[in-house]
Protein backbone atom coordinates (compact mmCIF):
# COMPACT_ATOMS: atom_id res chain seq x y z
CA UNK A 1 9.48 -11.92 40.66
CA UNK A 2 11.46 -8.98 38.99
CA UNK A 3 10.97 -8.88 35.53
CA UNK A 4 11.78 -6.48 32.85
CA UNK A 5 10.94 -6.69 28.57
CA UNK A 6 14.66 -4.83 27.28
CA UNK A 7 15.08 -2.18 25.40
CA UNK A 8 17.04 -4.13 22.73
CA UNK A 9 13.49 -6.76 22.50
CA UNK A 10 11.82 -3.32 21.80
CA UNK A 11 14.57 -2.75 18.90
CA UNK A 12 14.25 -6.33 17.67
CA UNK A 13 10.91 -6.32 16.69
CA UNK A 14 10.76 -3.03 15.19
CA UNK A 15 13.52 -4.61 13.05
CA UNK A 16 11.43 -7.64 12.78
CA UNK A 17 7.89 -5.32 11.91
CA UNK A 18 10.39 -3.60 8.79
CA UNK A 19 11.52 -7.05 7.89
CA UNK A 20 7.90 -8.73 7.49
CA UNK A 21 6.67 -5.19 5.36
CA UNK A 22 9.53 -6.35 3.17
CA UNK A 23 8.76 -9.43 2.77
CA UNK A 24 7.08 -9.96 -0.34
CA UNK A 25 4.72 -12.09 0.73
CA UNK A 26 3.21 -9.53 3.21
CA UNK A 27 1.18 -6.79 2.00
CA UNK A 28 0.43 -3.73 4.69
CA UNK A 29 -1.44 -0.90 3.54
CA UNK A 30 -2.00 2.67 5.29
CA UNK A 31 -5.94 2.93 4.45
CA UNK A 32 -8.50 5.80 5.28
CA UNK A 33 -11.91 5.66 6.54
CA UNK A 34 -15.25 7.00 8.27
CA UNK A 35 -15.86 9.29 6.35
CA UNK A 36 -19.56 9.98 8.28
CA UNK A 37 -18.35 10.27 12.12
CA UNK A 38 -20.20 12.63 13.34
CA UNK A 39 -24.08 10.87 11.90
CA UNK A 40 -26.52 8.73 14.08
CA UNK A 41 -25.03 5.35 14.45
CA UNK A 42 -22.42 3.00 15.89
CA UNK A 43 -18.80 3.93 16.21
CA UNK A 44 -20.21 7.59 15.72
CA UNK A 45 -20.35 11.24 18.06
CA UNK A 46 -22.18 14.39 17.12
CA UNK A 47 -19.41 15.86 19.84
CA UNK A 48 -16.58 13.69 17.64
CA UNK A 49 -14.53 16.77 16.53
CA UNK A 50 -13.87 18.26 20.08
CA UNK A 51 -13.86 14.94 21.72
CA UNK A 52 -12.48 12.38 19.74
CA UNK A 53 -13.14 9.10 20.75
CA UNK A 54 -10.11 6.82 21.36
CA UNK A 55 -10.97 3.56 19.24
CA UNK A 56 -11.78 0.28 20.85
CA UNK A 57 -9.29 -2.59 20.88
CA UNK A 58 -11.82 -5.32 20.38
CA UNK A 59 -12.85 -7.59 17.53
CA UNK A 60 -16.39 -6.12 17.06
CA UNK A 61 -14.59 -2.30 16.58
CA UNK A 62 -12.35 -3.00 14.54
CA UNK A 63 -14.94 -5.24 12.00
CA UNK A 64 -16.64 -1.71 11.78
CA UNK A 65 -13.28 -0.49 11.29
CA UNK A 66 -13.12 -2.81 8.37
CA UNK A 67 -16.78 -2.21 7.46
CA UNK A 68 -16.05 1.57 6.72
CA UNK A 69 -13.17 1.83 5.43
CA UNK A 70 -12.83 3.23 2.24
CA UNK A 71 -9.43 3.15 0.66
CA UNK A 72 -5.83 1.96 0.88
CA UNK A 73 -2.08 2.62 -0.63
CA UNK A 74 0.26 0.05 -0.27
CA UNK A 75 3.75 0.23 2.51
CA UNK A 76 6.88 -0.61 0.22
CA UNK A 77 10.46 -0.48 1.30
CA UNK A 78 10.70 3.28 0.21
CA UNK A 79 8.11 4.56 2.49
CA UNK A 80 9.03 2.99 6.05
CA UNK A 81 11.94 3.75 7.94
CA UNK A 82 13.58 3.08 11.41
CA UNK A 83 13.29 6.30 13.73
CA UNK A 84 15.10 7.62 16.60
CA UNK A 85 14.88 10.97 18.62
CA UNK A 86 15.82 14.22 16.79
CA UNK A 87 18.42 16.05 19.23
CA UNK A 88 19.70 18.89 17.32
CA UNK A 89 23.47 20.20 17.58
CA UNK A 90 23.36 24.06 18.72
CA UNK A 91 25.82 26.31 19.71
CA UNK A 92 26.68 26.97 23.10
CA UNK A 93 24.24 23.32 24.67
CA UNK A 94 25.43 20.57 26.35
CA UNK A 95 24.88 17.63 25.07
CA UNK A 96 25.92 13.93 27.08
CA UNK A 97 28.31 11.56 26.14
CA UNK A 98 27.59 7.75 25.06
CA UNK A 99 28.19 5.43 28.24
CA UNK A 100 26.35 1.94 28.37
CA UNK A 101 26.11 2.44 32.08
CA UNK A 102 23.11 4.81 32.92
CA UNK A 103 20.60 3.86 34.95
CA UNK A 104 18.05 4.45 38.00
CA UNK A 105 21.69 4.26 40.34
CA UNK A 106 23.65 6.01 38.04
CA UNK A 107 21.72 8.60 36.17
CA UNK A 108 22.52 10.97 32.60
CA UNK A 109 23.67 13.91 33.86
CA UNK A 110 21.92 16.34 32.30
CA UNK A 111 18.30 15.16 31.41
CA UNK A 112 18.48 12.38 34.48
CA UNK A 113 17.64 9.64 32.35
CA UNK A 114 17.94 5.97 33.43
CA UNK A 115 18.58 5.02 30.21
CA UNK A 116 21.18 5.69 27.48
CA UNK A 117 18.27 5.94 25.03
CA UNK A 118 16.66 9.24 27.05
CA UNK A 119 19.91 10.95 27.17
CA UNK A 120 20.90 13.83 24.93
CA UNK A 121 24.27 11.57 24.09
CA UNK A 122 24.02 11.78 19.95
CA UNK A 123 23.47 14.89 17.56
CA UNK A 124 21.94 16.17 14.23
CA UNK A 125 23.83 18.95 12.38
CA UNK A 126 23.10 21.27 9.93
CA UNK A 127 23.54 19.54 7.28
CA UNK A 128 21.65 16.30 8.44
CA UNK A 129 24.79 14.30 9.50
CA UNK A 130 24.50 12.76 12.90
CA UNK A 131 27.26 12.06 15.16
CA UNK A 132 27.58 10.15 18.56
CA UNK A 133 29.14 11.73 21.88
CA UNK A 134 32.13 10.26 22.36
CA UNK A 135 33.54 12.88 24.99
CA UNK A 136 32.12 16.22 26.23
CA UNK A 137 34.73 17.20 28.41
CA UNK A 138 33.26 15.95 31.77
CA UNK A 139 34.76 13.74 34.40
CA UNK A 140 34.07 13.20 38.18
CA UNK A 141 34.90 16.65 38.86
CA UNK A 142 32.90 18.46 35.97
CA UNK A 143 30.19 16.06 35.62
CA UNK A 144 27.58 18.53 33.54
CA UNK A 145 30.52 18.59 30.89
CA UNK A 146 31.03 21.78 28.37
CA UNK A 147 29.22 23.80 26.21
CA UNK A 148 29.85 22.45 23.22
CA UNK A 149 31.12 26.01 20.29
CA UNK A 150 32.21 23.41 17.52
CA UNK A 151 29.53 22.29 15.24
CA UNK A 152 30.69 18.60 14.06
CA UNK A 153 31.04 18.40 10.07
CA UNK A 154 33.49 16.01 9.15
CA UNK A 155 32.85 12.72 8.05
CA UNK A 156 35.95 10.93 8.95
CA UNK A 157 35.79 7.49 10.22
CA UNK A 158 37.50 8.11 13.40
CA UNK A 159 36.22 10.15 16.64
CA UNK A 160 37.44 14.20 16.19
CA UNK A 161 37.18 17.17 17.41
CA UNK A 162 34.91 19.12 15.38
CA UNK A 163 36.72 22.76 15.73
CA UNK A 164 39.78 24.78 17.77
CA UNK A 165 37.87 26.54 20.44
CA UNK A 166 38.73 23.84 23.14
CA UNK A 167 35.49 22.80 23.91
CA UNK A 168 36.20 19.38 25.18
CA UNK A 169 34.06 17.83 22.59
CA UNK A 170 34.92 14.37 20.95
CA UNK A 171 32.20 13.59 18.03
CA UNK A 172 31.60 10.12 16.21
CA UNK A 173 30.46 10.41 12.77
CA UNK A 174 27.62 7.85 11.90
CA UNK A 175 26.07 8.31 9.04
CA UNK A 176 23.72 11.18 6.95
CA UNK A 177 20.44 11.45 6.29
CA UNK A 178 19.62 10.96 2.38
CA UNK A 179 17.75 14.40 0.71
CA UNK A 180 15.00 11.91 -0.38
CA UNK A 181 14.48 10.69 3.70
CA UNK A 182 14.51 14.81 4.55
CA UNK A 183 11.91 15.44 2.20
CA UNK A 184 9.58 12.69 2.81
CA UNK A 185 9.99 11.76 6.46
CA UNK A 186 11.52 14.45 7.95
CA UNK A 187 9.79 15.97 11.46
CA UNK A 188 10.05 18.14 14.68
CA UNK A 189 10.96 14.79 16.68
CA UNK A 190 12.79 12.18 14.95
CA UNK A 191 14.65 11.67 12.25
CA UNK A 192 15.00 8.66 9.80
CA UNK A 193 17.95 5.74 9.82
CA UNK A 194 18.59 4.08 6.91
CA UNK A 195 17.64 0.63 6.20
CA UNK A 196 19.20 -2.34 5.74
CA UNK A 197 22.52 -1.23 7.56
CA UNK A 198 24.34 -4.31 8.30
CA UNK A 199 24.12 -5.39 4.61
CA UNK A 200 23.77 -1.96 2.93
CA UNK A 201 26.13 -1.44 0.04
CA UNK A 202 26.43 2.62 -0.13
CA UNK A 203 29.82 3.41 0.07
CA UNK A 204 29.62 5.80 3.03
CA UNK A 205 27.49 3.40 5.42
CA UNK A 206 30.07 0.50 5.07
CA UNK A 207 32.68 2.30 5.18
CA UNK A 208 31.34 3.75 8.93
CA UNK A 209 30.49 0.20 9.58
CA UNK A 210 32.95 -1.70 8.62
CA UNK A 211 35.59 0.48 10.29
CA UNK A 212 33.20 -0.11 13.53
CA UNK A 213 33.80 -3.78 13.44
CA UNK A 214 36.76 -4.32 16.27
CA UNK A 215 37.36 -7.83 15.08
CA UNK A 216 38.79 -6.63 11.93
CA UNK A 217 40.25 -3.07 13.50
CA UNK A 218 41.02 -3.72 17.00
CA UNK A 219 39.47 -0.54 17.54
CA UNK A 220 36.38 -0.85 20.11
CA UNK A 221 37.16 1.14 22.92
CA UNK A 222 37.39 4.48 22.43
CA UNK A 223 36.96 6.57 25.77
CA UNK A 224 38.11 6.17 29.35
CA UNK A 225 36.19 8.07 31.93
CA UNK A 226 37.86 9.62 34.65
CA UNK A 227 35.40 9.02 37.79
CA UNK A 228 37.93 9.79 40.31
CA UNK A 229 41.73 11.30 40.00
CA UNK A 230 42.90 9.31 43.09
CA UNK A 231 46.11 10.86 44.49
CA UNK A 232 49.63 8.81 44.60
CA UNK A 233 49.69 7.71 40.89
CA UNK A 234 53.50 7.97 39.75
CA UNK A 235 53.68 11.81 37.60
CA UNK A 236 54.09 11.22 33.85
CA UNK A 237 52.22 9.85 30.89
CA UNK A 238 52.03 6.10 31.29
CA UNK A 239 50.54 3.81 28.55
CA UNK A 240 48.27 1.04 30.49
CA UNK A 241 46.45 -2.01 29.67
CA UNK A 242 43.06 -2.30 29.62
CA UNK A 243 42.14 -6.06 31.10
CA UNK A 244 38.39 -7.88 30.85
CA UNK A 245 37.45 -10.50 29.06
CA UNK A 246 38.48 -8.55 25.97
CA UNK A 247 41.92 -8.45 24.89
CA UNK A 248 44.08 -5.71 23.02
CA UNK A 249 42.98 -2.60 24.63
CA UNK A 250 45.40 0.20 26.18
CA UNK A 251 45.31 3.61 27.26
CA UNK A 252 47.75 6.66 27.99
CA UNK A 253 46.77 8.38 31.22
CA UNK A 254 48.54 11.80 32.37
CA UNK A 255 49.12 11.98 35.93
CA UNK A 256 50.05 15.52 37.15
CA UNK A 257 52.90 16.28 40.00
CA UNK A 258 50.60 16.08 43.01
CA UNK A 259 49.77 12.34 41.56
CA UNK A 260 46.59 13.04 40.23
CA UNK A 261 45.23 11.66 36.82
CA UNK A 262 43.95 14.76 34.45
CA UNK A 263 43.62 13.05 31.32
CA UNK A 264 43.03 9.64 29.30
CA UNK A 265 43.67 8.85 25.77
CA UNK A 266 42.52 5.02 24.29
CA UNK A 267 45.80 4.62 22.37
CA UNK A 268 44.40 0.52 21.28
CA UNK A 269 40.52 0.33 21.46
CA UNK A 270 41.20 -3.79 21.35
CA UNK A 271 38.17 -6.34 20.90
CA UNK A 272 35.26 -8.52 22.46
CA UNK A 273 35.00 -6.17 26.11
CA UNK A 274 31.88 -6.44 27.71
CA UNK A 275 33.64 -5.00 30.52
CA UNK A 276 36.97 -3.60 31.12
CA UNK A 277 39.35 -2.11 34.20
CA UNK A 278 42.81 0.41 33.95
CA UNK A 279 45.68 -1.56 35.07
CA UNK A 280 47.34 0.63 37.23
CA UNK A 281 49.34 -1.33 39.43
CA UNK A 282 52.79 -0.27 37.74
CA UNK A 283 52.02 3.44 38.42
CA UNK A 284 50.58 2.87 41.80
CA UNK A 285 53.18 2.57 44.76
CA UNK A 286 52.57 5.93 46.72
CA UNK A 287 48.45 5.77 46.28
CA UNK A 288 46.83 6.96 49.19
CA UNK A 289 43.31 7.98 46.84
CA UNK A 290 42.36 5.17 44.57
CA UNK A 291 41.07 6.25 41.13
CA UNK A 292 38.12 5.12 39.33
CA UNK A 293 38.35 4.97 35.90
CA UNK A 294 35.52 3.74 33.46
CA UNK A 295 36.39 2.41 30.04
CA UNK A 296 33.44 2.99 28.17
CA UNK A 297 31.75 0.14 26.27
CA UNK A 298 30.42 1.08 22.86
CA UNK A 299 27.37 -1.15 21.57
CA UNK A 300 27.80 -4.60 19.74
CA UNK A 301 31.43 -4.25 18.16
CA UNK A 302 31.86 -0.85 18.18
CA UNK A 303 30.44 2.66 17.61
CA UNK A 304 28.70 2.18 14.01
CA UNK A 305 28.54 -1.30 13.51
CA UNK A 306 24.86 -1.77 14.85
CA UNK A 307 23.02 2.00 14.28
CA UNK A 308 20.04 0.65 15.26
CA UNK A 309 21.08 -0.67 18.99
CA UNK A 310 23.37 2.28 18.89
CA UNK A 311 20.81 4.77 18.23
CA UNK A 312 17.60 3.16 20.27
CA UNK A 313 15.91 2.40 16.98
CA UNK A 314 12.33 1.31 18.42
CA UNK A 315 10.00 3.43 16.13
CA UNK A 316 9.17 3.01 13.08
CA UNK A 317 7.16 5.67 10.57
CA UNK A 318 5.19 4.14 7.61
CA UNK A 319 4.15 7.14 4.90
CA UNK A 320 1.59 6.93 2.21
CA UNK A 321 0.00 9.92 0.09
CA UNK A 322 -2.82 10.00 -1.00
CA UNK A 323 -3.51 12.73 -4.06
CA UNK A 324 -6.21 13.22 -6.49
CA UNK A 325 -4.25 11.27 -8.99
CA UNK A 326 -6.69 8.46 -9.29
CA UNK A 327 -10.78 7.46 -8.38
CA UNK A 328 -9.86 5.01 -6.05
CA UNK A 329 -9.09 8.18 -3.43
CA UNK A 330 -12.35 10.27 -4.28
CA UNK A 331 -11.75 14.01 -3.14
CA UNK A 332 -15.46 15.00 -2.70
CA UNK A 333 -15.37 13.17 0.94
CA UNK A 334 -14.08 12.92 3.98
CA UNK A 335 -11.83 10.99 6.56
CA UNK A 336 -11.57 10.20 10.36
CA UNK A 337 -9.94 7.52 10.77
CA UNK A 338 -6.23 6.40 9.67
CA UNK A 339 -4.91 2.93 10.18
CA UNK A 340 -2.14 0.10 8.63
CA UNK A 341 -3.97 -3.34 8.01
CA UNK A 342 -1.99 -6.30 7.34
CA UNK A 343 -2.30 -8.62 4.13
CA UNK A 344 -6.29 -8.21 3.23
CA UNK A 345 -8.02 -10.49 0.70
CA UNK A 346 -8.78 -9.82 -2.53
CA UNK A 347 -12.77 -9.86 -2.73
CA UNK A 348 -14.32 -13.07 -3.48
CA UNK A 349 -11.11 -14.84 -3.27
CA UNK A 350 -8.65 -15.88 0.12
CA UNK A 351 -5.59 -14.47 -1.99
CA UNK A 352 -3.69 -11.92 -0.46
CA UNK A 353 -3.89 -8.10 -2.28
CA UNK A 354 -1.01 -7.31 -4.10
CA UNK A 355 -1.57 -4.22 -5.67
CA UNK A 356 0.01 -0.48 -4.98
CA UNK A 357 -3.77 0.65 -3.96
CA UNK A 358 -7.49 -0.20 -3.33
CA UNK A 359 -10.92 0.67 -3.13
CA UNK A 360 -12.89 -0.95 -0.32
CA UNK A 361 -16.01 1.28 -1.36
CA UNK A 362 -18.68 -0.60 -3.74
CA UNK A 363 -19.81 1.73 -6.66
CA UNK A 364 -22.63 2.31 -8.52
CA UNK A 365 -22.52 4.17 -12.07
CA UNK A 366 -25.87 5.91 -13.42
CA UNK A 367 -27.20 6.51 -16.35
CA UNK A 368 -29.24 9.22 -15.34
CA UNK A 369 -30.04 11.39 -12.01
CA UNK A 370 -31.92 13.94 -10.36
CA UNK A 371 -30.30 15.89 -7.38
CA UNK A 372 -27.12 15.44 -5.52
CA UNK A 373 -26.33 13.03 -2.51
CA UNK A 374 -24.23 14.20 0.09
CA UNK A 375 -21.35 12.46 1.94
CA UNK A 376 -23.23 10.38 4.67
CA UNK A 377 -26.63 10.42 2.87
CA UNK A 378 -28.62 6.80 2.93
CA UNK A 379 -29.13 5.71 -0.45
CA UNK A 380 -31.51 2.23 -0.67
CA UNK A 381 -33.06 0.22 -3.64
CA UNK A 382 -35.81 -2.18 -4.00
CA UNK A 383 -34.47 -5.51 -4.44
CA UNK A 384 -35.30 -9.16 -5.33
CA UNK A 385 -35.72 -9.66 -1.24
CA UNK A 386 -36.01 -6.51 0.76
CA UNK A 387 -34.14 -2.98 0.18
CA UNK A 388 -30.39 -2.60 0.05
CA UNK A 389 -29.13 0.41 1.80
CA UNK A 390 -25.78 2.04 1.95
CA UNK A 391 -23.83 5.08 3.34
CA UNK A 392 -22.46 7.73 0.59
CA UNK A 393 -18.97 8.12 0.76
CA UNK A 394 -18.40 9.90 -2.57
CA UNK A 395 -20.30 11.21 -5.31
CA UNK A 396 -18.83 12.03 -8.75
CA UNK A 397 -21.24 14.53 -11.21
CA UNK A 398 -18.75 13.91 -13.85
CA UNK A 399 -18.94 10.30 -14.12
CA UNK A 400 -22.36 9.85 -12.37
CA UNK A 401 -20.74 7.55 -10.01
CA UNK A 402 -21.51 7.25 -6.19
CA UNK A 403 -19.00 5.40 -4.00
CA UNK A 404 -20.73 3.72 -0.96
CA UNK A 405 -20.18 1.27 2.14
CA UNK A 406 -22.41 -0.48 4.00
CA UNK A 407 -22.40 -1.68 7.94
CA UNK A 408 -24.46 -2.44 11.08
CA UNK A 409 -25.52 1.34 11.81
CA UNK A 410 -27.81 1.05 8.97
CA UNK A 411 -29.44 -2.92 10.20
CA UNK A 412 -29.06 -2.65 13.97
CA UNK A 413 -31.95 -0.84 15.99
CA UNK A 414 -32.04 2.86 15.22
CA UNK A 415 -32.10 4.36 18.11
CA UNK A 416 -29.92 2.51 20.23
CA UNK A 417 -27.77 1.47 17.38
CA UNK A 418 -27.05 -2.16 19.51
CA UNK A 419 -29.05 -5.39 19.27
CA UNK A 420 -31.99 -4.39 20.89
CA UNK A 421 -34.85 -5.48 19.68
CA UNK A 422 -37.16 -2.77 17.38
CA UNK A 423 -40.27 -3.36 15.21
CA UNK A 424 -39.74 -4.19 11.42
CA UNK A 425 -36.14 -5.92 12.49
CA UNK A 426 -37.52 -9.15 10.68
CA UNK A 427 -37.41 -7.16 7.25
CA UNK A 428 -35.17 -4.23 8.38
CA UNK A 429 -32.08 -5.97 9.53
CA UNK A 430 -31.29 -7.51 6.75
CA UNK A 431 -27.97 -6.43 4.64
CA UNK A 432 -28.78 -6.68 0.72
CA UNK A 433 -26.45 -5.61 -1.82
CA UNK A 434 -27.06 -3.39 -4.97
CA UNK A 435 -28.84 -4.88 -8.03
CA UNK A 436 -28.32 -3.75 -12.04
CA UNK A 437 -32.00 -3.65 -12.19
CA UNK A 438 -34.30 -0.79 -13.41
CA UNK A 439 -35.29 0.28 -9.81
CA UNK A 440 -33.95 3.75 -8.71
CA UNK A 441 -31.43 3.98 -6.25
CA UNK A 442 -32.74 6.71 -4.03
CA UNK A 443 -32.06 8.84 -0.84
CA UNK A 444 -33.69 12.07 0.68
CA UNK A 445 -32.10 14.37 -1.96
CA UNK A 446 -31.18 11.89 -5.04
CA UNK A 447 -33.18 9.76 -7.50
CA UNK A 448 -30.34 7.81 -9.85
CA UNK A 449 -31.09 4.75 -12.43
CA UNK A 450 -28.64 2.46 -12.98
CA UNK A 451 -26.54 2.50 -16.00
CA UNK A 452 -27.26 -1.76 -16.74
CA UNK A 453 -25.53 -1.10 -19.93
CA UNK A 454 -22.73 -0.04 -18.40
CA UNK A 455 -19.39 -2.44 -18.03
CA UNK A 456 -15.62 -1.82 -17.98
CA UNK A 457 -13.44 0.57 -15.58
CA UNK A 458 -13.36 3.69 -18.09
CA UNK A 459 -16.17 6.63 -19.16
CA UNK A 460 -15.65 9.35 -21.65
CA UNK A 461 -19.08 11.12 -20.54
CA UNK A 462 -18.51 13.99 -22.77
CA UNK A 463 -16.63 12.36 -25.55
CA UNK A 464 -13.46 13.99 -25.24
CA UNK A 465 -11.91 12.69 -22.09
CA UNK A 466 -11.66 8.69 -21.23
CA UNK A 467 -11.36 8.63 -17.47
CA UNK A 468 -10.56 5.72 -15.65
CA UNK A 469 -12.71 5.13 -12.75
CA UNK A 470 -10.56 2.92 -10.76
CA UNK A 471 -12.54 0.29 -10.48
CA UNK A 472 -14.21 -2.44 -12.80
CA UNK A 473 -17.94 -2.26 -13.44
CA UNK A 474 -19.97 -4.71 -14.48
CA UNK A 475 -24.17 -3.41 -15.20
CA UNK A 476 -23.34 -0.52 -13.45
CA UNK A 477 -22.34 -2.17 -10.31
CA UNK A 478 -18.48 -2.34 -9.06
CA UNK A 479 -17.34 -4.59 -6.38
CA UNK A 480 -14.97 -3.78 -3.75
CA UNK A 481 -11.54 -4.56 -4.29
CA UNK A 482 -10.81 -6.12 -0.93
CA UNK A 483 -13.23 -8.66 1.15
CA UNK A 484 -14.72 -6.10 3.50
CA UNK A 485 -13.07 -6.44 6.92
CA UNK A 486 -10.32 -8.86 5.68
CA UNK A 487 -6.86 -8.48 7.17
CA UNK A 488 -5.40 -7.61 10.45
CA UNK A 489 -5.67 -3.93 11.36
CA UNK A 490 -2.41 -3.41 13.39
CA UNK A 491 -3.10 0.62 14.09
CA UNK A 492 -6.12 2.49 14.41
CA UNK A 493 -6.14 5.99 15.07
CA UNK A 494 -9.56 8.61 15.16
CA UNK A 495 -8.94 11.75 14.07
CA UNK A 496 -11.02 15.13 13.78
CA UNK A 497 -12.22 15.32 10.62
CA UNK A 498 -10.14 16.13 7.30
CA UNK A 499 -12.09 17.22 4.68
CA UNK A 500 -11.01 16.27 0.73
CA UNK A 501 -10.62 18.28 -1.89
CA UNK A 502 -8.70 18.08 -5.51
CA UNK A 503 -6.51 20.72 -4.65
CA UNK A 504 -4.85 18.92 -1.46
CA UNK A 505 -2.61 16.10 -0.71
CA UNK A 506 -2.74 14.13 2.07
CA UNK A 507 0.87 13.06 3.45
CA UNK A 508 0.10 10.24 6.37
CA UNK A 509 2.56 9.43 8.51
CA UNK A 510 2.60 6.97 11.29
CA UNK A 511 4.81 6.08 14.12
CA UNK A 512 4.43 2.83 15.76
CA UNK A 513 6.44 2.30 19.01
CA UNK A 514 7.61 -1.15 19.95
């Protein structure tokens, strides 16, 4: 059986994916993570930098996913957008017109695409106004089209030429991209829709779309290719009917004295055609060379009434940054992996997080220490039943505060980092959290005593700044603020690693392709 999943499915649930990140009972976060990659133990590469490993799409992955990450900022409405290819307008290219009928049998002309959404058929400007191909001057006897010399500016609602130099070139204004999108989204390879377009009230988007709607306008059609001239056709400009299973539609063709057609003009674009043929019978006695003209079908109603199935629109690009603004996104560590989880649980509790950030990193505040840790460093503690032991992600000399997570690579054997059996595993594989006791929380390089006294989410340590530490401590001990490995992670992607420091901001972006 021949099967095929559409291009429009692809569009549909990226529409659906921005829908449920608007939904206010969803909560998706971009979140960071790993910041040890390169250390003995699982998930891990001393080669990880030159050879990144792609992650693992299974359930035991991605719960040491969970297991090290160490922070998230929340996905709202303002920082996801609908993408599509970035195809800029230069002087002297040529670009290819809209047609809804490219495919493996009848292929773009210029970039040989077999579908409309690979072909170079809509353009950027400038000044970040995008425009749709409605003509480029080609037919079946100049199929490559022109050059196009004009650079489209306008933003009337019609199709136009965009300048006087001839160059065939019929443009469709759709909409422009807002300052705020360039800023914060804009890249080499796509650029940004906006959202919400069939019920967006900005004056300028339904205005475009609601002159797109043919119902209201009669106005769908808007080109007629010429395939083939034919010979015969009576000489004279002749205004013709467009027939289908649309209705309204006409179209002035110029036939020149040897009975050849040169040129159409849509004089009534009409309504509801899914498919559409030139009338030609009254012009047609002497014919001895049919012709084959094409009335091109625009998408949905018309050209702007669906940007997103005009456009391709199966990408979408989630941004978060993450700055030294607040302790939840420590800048004395580092990162190697980025990923988008969906709705994770407040810790202790099976309510979804809400807030605009998190900190999936447990913290310990001291009252005194000796010596430094280092990212990655194994801190442990003598507790009521074994030793607790944790990796350091972070480690603040202001605040005395080390950020830490804990996961298999520190329980499982260590060599083999798997469940192979090792000596000591009946005391050694056990996972024990922190305790606000008087033992020392030690590693190779740090001796630190917990600050029991300690309780509340602020410190003024030298009496003339409060700080806010991000998260709430209780004896010196702060929980995460998710359930560790709660949530579905939707995107994982391992990355070299990027170093932290105050004096950088991380912009993430991501691109998932439906």
């Amino acid at each position: 059986m021949a099967a095929i999943v559409t291009d429009q499915f692809r569009i549909l649930n990226a529409s659906n994916f921005l829908d449920s990140v608007n939904d206010a009972s969803n909560s998706y976060y971009v979140f960071v993570g790993l910041p040890n990659p390169k250390s003995s133990g699982f998930g891990r590469d001393a080669d990880w930098d030159t050879n990144t490993p792609i992650p693992t799409d299974n359930d035991e992955y991605l719960n040491f996913v969970g297991s090290v990450s160490m922070y998230g900022k929340k996905v709202t409405s303002s920082n996801v957008r609908r993408l599509a290819r970035k195809i800029d307008w230069n002087s002297g290219t040529r670009y290819e017109m809209y047609r809804h009928d490219y495919s493996i049998n009848n292929l773009s002309p210029l970039t040989k695409s077999s579908r409309l959404y690979d072909s170079n058929y809509y353009v950027v400007n400038s000044e970040y106004k995008v425009y749709v191909c409605i003509d480029n001057g080609s037919s079946g006897i100049n199929t490559l089209g022109n050059a196009s010399l004009d650079e489209p500016a306008f933003t009337d609602l019609e199709p136009s030429k965009a300048g006087q130099s001839g160059d065939g070139y019929v443009w469709k204004y759709l909409y422009s991209i807002s300052p705020s999108d360039i800023i914060k989204f804009d890249s080499t390879e796509y650029i940004t829709l906006p959202n919400d377009w069939s019920t967006s009230t900005n004056t300028q988007i339904s205005a475009v779309r609601d002159n797109a709607n043919s119902d209201d306008n009669d106005n769908q059609i808007k080109k007629v290719y010429i395939e083939d001239q034919g010979v015969g056709y009576s000489t004279g400009s002749h205004e013709l009917d467009i027939i289908g299973d649309g209705s309204g539609a006409k179209v002035v063709v110029d036939v020149d004295t040897s009975g050849r057609i040169t040129n159409t003009l849509v004089s009534a674009g009409g309504k509801n055609y899914t498919y559409g043929i030139v009338d030609l019978g009254s012009i047609s006695n002497t014919v001895s060379v049919n012709a084959k003209l094409i009335p091109i079908i625009p998408p949905s109603k018309g050209h702007g009434y669906d940007l997103y199935k005009e456009l391709g629109s199966d990408k979408v690009l989630l941004y978060a940054r993450f700055d030294d603004s607040t302790k939840d996104f420590p800048t004395d560590t580092s990162l190697s992996q980025i990923g988008v989880v969906k709705n994770p649980t407040s810790i202790g509790s099976t309510q979804i997080f809400t807030d605009n950030q998190y900190s999936s990193l447990g913290a310990l505040k001291f009252l005194s220490v000796t010596g430094t840790p280092s990212v990655g460093d194994v801190i442990s503690q003598s507790v009521t039943n074994g030793t607790a032991k944790a990796y350091v992600a972070s480690y603040d000399s202001e605040t005395k505060v080390v950020k830490y997570f804990q996961e298999r690579s520190l329980f499982l054997n260590q060599t083999t980092y798997d469940t192979t059996d090792y000596v000591g595993v009946s005391t050694d594989a056990y996972s024990y959290e922190f305790e606000s006791t008087t033992n020392n929380v030690t590693s190779s390089t740090f001796v630190g005593t917990i600050d029991t006294g300690f309780t509340g989410i602020t410190t003024n340590p030298t009496g003339n700044k409060v700080i806010s530490l991000g998260s709430v401590f209780t004896n010196g001990i702060a929980s995460p603020e998710i359930n560790k490995g709660s949530g579905d992670i939707i995107y994982l992607d391992n990355r070299p690693v990027i170093p932290r420091n105050s004096r950088q901001k991380e912009d993430v972006k991501i691109i998932l392709e439906f």
